[in-house]
N, C-alpha and C. Protein backbone atom coordinates (compact mmCIF):
# COMPACT_ATOMS: atom_id res chain seq x y z
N UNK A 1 26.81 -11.80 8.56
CA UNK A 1 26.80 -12.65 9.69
C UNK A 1 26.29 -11.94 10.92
N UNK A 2 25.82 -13.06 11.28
CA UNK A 2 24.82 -12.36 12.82
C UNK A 2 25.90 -12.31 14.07
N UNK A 3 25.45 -11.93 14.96
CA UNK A 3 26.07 -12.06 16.29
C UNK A 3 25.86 -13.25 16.49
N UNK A 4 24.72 -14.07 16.59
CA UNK A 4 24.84 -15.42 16.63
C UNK A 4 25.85 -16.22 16.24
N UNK A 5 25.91 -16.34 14.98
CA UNK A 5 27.05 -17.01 14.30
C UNK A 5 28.67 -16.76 15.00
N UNK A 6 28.72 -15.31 15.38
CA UNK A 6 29.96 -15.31 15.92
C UNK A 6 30.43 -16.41 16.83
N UNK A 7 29.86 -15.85 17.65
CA UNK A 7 29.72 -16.77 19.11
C UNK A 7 29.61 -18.25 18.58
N UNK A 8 28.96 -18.86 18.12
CA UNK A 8 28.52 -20.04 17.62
C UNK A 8 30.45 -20.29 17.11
N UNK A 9 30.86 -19.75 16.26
CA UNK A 9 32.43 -19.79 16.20
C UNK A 9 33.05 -19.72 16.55
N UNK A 10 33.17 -18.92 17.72
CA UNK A 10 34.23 -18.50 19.19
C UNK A 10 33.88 -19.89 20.11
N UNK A 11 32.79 -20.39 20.16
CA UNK A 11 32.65 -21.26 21.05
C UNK A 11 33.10 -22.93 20.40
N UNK A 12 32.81 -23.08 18.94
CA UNK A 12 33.47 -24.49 18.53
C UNK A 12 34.78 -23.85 18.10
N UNK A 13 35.36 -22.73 18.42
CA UNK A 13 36.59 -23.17 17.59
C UNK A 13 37.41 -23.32 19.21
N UNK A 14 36.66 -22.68 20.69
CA UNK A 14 37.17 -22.98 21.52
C UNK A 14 36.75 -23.74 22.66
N UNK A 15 36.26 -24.66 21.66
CA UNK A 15 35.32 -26.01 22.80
C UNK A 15 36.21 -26.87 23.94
N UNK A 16 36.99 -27.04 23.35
CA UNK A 16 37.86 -27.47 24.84
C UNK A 16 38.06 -26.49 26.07
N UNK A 17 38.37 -25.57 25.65
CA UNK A 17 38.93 -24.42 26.66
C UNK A 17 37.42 -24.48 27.06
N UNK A 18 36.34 -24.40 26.56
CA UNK A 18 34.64 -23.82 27.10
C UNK A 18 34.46 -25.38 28.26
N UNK A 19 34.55 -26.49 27.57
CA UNK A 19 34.37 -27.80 28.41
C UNK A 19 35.43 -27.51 29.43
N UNK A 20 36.91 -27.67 29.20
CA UNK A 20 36.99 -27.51 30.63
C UNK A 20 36.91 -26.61 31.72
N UNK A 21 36.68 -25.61 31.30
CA UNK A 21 35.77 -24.94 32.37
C UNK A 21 34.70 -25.01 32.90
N UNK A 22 34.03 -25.67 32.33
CA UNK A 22 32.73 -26.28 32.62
C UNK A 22 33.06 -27.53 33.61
N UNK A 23 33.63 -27.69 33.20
CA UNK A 23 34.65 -29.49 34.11
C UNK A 23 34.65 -28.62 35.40
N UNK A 24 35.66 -27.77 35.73
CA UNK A 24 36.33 -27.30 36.49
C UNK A 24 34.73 -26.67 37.67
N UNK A 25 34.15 -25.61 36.79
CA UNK A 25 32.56 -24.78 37.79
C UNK A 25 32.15 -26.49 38.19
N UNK A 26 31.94 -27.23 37.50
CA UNK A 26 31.24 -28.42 37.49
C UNK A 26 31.94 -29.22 39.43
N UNK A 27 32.85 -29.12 39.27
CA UNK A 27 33.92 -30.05 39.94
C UNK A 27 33.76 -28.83 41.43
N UNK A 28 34.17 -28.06 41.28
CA UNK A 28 34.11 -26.75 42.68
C UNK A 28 32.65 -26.77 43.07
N UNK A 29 31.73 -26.98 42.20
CA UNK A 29 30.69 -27.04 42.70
C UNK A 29 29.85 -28.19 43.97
N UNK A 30 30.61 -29.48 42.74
CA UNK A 30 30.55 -30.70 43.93
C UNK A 30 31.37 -30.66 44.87
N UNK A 31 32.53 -30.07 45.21
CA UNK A 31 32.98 -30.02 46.08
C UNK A 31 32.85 -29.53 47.35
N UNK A 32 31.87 -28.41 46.90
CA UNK A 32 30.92 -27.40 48.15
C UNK A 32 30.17 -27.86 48.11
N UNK A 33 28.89 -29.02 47.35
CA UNK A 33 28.01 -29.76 47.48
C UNK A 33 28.18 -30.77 48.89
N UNK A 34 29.58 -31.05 48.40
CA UNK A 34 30.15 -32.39 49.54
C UNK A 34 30.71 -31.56 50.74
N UNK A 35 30.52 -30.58 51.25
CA UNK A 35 31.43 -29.60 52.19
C UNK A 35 30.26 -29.54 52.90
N UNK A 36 28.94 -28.80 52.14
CA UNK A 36 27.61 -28.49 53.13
C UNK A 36 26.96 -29.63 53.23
N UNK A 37 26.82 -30.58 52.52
CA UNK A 37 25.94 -31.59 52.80
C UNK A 37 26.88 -32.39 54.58
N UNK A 38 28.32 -32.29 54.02
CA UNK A 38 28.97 -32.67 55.91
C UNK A 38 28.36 -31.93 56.78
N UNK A 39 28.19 -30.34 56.49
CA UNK A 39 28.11 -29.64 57.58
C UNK A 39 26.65 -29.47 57.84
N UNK A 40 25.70 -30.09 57.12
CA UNK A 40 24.58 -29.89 57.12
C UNK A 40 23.61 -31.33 58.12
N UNK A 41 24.64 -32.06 57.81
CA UNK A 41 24.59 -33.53 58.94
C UNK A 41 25.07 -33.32 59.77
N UNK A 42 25.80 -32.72 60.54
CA UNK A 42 26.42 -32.45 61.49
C UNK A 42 25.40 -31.67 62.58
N UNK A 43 25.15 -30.25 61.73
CA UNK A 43 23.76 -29.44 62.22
C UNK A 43 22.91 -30.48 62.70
N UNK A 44 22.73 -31.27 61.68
CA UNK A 44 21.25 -32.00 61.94
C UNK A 44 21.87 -33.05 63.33
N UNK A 45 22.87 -33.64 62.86
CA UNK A 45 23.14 -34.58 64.26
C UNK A 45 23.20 -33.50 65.84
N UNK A 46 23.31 -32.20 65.95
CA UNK A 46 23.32 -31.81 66.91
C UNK A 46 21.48 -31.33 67.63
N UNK A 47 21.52 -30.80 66.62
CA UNK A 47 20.12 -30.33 66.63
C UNK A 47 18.97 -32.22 67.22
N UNK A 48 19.24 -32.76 66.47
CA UNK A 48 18.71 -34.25 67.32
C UNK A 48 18.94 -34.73 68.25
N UNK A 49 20.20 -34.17 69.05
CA UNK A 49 20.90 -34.43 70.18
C UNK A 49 20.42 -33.79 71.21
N UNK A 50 19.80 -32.25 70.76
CA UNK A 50 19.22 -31.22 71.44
C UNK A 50 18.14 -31.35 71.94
N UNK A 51 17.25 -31.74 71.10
CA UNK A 51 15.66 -32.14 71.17
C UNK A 51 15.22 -33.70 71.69
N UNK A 52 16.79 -34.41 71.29
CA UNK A 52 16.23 -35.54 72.13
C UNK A 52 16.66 -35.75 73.81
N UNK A 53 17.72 -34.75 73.85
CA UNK A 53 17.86 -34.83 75.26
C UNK A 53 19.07 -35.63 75.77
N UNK A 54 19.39 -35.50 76.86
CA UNK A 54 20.70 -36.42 77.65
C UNK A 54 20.51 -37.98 77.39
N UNK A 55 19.03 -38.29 77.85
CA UNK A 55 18.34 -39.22 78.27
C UNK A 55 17.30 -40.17 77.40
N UNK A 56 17.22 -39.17 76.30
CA UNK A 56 16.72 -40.04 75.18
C UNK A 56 15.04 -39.18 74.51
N UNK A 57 14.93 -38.32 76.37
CA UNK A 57 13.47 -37.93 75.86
C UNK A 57 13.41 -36.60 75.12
N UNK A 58 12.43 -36.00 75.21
CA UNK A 58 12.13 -34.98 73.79
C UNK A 58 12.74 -33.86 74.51
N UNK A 59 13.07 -32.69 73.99
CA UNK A 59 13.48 -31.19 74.46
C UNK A 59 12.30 -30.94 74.82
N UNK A 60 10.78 -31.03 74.29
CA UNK A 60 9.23 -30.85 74.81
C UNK A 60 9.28 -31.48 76.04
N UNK A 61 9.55 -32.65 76.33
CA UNK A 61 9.61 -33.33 78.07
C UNK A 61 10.56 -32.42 78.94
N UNK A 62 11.76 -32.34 78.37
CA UNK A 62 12.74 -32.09 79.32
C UNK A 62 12.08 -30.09 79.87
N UNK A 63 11.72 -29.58 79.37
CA UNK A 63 11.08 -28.18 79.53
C UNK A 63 10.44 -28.74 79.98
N UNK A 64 9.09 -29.07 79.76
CA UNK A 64 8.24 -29.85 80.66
C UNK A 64 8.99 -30.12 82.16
N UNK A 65 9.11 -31.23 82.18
CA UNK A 65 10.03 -31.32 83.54
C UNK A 65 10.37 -30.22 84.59
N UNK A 66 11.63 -29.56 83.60
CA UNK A 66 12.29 -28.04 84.62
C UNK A 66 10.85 -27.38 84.67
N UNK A 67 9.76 -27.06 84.14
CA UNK A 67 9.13 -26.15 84.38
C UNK A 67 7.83 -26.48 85.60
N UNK A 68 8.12 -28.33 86.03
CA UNK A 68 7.58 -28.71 86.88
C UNK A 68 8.06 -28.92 87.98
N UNK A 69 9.44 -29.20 87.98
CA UNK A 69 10.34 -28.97 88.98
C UNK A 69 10.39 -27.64 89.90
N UNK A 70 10.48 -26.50 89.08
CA UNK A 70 10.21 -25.18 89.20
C UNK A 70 8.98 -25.05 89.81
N UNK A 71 7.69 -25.44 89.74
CA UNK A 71 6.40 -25.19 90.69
C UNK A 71 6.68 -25.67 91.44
N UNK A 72 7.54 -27.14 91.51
CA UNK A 72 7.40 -27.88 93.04
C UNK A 72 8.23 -26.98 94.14
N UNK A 73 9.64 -26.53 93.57
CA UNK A 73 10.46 -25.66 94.07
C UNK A 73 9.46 -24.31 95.21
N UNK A 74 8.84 -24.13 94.02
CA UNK A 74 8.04 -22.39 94.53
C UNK A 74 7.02 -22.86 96.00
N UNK A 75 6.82 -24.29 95.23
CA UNK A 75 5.54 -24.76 96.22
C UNK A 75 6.15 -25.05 97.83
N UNK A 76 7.08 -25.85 97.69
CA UNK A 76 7.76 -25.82 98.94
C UNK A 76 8.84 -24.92 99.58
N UNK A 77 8.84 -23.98 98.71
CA UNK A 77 9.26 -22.79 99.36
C UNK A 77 8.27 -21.96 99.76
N UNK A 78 7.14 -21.76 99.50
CA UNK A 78 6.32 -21.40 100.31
C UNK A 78 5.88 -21.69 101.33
N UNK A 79 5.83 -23.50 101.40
CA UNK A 79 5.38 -24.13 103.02
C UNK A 79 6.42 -24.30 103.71
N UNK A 80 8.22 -23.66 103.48
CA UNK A 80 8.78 -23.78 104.21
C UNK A 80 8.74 -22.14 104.80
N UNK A 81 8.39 -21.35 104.31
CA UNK A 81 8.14 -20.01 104.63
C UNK A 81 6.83 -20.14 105.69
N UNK A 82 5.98 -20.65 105.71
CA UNK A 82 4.99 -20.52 106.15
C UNK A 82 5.45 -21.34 107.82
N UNK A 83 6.29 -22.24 107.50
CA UNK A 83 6.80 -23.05 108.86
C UNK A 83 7.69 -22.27 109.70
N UNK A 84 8.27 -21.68 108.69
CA UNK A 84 9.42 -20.92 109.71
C UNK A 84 8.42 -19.67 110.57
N UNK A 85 7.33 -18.81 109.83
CA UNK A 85 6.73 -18.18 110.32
C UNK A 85 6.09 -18.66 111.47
N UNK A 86 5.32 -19.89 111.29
CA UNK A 86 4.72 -20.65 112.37
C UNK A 86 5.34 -20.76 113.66
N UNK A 87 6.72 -21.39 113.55
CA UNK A 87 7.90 -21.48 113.96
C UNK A 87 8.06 -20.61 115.13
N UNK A 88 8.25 -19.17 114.65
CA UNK A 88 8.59 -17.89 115.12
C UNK A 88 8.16 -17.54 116.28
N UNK A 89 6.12 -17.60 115.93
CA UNK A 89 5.68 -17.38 116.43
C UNK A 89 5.22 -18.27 117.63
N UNK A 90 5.50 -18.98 117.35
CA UNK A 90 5.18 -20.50 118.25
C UNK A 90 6.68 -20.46 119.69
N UNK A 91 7.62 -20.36 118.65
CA UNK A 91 9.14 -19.59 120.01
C UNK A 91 8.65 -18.94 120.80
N UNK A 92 8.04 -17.55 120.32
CA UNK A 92 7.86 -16.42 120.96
C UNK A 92 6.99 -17.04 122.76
N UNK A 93 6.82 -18.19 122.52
CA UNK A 93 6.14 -18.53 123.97
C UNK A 93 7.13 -20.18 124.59
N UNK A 94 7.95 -19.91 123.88
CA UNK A 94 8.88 -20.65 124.63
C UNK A 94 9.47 -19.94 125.47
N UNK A 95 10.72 -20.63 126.65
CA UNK A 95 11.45 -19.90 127.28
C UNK A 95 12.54 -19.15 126.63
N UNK A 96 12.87 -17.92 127.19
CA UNK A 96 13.70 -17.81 126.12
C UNK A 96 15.08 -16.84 127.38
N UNK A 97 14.38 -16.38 128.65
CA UNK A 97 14.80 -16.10 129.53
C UNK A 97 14.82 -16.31 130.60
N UNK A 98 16.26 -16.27 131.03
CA UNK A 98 16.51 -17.10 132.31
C UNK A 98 17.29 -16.55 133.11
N UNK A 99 16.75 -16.20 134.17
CA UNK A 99 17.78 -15.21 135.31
C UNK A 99 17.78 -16.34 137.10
N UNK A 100 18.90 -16.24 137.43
CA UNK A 100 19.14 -16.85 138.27
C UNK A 100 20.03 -15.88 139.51
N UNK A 101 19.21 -16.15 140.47
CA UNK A 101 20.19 -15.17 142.01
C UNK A 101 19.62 -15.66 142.83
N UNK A 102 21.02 -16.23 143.44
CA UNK A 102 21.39 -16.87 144.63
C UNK A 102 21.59 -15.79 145.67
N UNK A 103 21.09 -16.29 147.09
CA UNK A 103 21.49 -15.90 148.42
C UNK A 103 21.20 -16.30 149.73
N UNK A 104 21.75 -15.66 150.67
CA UNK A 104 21.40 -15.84 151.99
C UNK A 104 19.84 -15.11 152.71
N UNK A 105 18.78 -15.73 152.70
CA UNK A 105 17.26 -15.66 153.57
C UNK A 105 17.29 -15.00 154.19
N UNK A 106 18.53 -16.24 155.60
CA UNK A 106 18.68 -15.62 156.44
C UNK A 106 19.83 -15.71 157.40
N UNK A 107 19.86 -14.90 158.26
CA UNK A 107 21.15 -14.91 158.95
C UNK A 107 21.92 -15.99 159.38
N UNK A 108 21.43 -16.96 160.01
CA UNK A 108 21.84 -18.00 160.51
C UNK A 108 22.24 -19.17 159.53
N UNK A 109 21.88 -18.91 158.34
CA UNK A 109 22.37 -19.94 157.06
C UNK A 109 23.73 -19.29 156.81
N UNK A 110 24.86 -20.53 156.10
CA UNK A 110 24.98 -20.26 154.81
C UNK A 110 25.52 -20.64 153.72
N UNK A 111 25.95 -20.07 152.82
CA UNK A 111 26.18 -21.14 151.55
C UNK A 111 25.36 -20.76 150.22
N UNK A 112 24.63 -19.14 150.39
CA UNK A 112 23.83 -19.01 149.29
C UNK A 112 22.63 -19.65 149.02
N UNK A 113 21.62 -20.14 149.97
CA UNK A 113 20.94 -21.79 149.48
C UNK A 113 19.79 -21.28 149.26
N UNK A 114 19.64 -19.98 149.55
CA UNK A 114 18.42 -19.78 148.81
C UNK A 114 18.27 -19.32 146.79
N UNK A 115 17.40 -18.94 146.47
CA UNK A 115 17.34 -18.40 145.31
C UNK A 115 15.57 -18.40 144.87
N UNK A 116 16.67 -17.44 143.74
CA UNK A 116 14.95 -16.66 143.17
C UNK A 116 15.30 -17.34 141.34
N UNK A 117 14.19 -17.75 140.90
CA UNK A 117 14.47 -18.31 139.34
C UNK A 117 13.47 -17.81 138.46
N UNK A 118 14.14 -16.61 137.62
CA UNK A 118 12.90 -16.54 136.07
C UNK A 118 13.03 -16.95 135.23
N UNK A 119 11.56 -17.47 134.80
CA UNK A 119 11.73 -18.24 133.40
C UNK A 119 10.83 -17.48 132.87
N UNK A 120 11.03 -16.48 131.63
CA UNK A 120 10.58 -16.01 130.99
C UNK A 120 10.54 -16.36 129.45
N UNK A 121 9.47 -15.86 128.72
CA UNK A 121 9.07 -16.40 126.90
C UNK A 121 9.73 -14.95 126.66
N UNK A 122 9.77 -15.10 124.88
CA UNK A 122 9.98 -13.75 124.25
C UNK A 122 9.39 -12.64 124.61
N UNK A 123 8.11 -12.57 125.03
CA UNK A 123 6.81 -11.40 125.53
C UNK A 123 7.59 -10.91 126.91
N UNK A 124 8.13 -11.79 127.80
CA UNK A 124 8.46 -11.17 129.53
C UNK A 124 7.95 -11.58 130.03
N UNK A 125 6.72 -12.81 129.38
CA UNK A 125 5.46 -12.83 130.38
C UNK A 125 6.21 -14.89 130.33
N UNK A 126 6.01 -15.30 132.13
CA UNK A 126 6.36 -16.50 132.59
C UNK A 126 6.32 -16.54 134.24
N UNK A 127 7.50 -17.13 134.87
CA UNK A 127 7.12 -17.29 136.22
C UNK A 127 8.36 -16.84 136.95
N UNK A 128 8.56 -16.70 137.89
CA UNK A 128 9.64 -15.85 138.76
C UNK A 128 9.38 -17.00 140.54
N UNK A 129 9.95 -18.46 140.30
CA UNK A 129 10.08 -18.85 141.55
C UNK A 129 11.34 -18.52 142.69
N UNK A 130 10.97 -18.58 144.13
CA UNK A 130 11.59 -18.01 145.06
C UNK A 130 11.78 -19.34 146.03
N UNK A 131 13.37 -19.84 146.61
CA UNK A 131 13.05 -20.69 147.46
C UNK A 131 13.54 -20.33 148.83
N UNK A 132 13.49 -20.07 149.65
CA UNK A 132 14.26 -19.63 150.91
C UNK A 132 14.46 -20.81 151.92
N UNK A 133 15.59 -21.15 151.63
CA UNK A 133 16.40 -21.58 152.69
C UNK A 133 16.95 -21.53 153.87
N UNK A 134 15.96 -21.98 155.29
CA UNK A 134 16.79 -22.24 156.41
C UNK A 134 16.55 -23.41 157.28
N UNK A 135 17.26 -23.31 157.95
CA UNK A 135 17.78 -24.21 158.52
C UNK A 135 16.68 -25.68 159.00
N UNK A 136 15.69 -25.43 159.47
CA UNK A 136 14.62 -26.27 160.03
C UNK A 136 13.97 -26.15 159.21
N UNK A 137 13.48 -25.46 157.52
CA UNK A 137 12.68 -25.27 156.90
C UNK A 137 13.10 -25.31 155.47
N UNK A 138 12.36 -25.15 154.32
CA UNK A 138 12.80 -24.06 152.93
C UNK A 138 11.07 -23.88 152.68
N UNK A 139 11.09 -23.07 152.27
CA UNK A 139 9.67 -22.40 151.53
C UNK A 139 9.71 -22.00 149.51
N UNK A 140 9.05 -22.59 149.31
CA UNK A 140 9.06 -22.24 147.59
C UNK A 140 7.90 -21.34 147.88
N UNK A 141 8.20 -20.26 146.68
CA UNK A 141 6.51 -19.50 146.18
C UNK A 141 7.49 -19.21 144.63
N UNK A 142 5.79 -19.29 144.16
CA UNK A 142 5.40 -18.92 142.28
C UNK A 142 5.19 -17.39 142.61
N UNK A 143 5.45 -17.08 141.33
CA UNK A 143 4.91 -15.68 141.13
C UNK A 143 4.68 -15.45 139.57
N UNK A 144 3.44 -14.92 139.00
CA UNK A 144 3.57 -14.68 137.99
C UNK A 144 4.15 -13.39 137.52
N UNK A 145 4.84 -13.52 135.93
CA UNK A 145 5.27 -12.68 135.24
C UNK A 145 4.52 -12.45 134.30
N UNK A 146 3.71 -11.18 134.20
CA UNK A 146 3.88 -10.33 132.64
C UNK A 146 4.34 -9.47 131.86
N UNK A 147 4.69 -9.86 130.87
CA UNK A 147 5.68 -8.32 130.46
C UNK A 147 7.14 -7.80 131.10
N UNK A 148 7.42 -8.45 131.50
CA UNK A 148 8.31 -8.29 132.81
C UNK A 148 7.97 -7.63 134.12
N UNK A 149 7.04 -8.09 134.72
CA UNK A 149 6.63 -7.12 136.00
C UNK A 149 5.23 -8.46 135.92
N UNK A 150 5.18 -8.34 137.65
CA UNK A 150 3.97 -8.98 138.46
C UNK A 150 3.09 -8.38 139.13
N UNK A 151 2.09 -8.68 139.57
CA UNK A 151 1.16 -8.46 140.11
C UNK A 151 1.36 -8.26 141.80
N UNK A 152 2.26 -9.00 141.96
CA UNK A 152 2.70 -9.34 143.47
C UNK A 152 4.05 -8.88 143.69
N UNK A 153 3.91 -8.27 144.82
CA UNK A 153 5.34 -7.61 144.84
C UNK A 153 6.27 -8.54 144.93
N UNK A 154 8.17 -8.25 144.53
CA UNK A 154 8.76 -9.16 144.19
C UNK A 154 9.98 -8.47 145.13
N UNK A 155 10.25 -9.44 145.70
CA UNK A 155 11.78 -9.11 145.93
C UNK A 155 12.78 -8.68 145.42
N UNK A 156 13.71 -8.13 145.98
CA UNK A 156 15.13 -7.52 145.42
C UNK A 156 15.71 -8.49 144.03
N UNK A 157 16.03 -9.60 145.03
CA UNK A 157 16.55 -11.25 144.40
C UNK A 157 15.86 -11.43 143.29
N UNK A 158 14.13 -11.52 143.33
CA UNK A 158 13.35 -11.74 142.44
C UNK A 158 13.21 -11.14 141.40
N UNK A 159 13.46 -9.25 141.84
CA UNK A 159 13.47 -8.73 140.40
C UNK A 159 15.06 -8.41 139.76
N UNK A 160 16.01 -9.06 140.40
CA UNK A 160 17.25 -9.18 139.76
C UNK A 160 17.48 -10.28 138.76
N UNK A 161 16.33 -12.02 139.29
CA UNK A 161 16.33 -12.90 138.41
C UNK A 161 15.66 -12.14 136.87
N UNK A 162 14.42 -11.07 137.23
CA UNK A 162 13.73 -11.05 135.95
C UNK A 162 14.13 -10.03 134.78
N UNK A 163 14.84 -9.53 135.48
CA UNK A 163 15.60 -8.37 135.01
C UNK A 163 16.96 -9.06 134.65
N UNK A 164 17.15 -10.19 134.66
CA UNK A 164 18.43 -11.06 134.02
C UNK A 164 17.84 -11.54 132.81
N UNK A 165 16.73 -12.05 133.22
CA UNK A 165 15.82 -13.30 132.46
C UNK A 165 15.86 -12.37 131.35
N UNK A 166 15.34 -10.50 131.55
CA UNK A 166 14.92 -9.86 130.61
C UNK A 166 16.15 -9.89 129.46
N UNK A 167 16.98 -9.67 129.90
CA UNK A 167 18.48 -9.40 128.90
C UNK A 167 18.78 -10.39 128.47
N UNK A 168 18.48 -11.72 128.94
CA UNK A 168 18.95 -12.70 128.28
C UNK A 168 18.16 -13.28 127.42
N UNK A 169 16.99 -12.82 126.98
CA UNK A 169 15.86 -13.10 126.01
C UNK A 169 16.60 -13.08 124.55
N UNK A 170 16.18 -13.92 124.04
CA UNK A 170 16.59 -13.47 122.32
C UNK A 170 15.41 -12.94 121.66
């Protein structure tokens, strides 16, 4: 007798015991069949959820989108950079200083009624008016400012307004 034959005898004389084990691999098998095929729908239901989005459209749109959103972002952060610069420079000739001193002209006044007023930009450079107050009269004069300092000599009063105006510049 062959080896064949053995086996061939071991196996019908223990065919039940061989079938139900076969039952049994058979049965564990479908059972992990039915375990991944759940978990394999599940994957898939998320993964469709992913790609289709909050909203219904594709994960390809929605990238799309953020990545257009994102240029518009950059884009107007640049022209708000560019405004504020504009901005800056455009201040720099606004007023930005202001000195004020009051006094007495002249003897026979009083009450302070005269005064000297600077209005100066970021640079120093603006105007330094003077009004003198008395009694039968008042007199205004301009004076220009550059840099902080004029061309025309300035009074005490006058260069106390510009020399206020100066410190109070931002």
């Amino acid at each position: 007798m062959g080896v064949i034959s053995v086996i061939q005898d071991t196996v019908a004389a223990n065919l039940e015991t061989v079938a139900l084990v076969l039952v049994a691999l058979l049965g564990a098998a479908t059972v992990a069949l039915v375990v991944l095929d759940w978990r394999m729908s599940r994957l898939i239901q998320r993964y469709q959820a992913l790609v289709r989005g909050s909203n219904g459209e594709s994960l390809e749109g929605v990238i799309e989108d953020c990545v257009h959103r994102v240029r518009q972002a950059e884009s107007d952060l640049d022209e708000l950079k560019r405004f504020a610069e504009d901005m800056h420079l455009a201040s720099r000739q606004h007023i930005q200083g202001l000195g004020v001193v009051r006094f007495n002209a002249f003897e026979n006044t009083g009450g302070d009624q005269s005064f000297a007023v600077a209005l100066l930009d970021g640079t120093g450079d603006g105007v330094v008016l003077s009004s003198l107050y008395g009694r039968d009269e008042a007199r205004v004069y301009a004076k220009p400012v550059e840099q902080g300092a004029s061309r025309y000599a300035l009074t005490d009063e006058e260069q106390q307004a510009v020399a206020e105006a100066l410190r109070r510049r931002r």
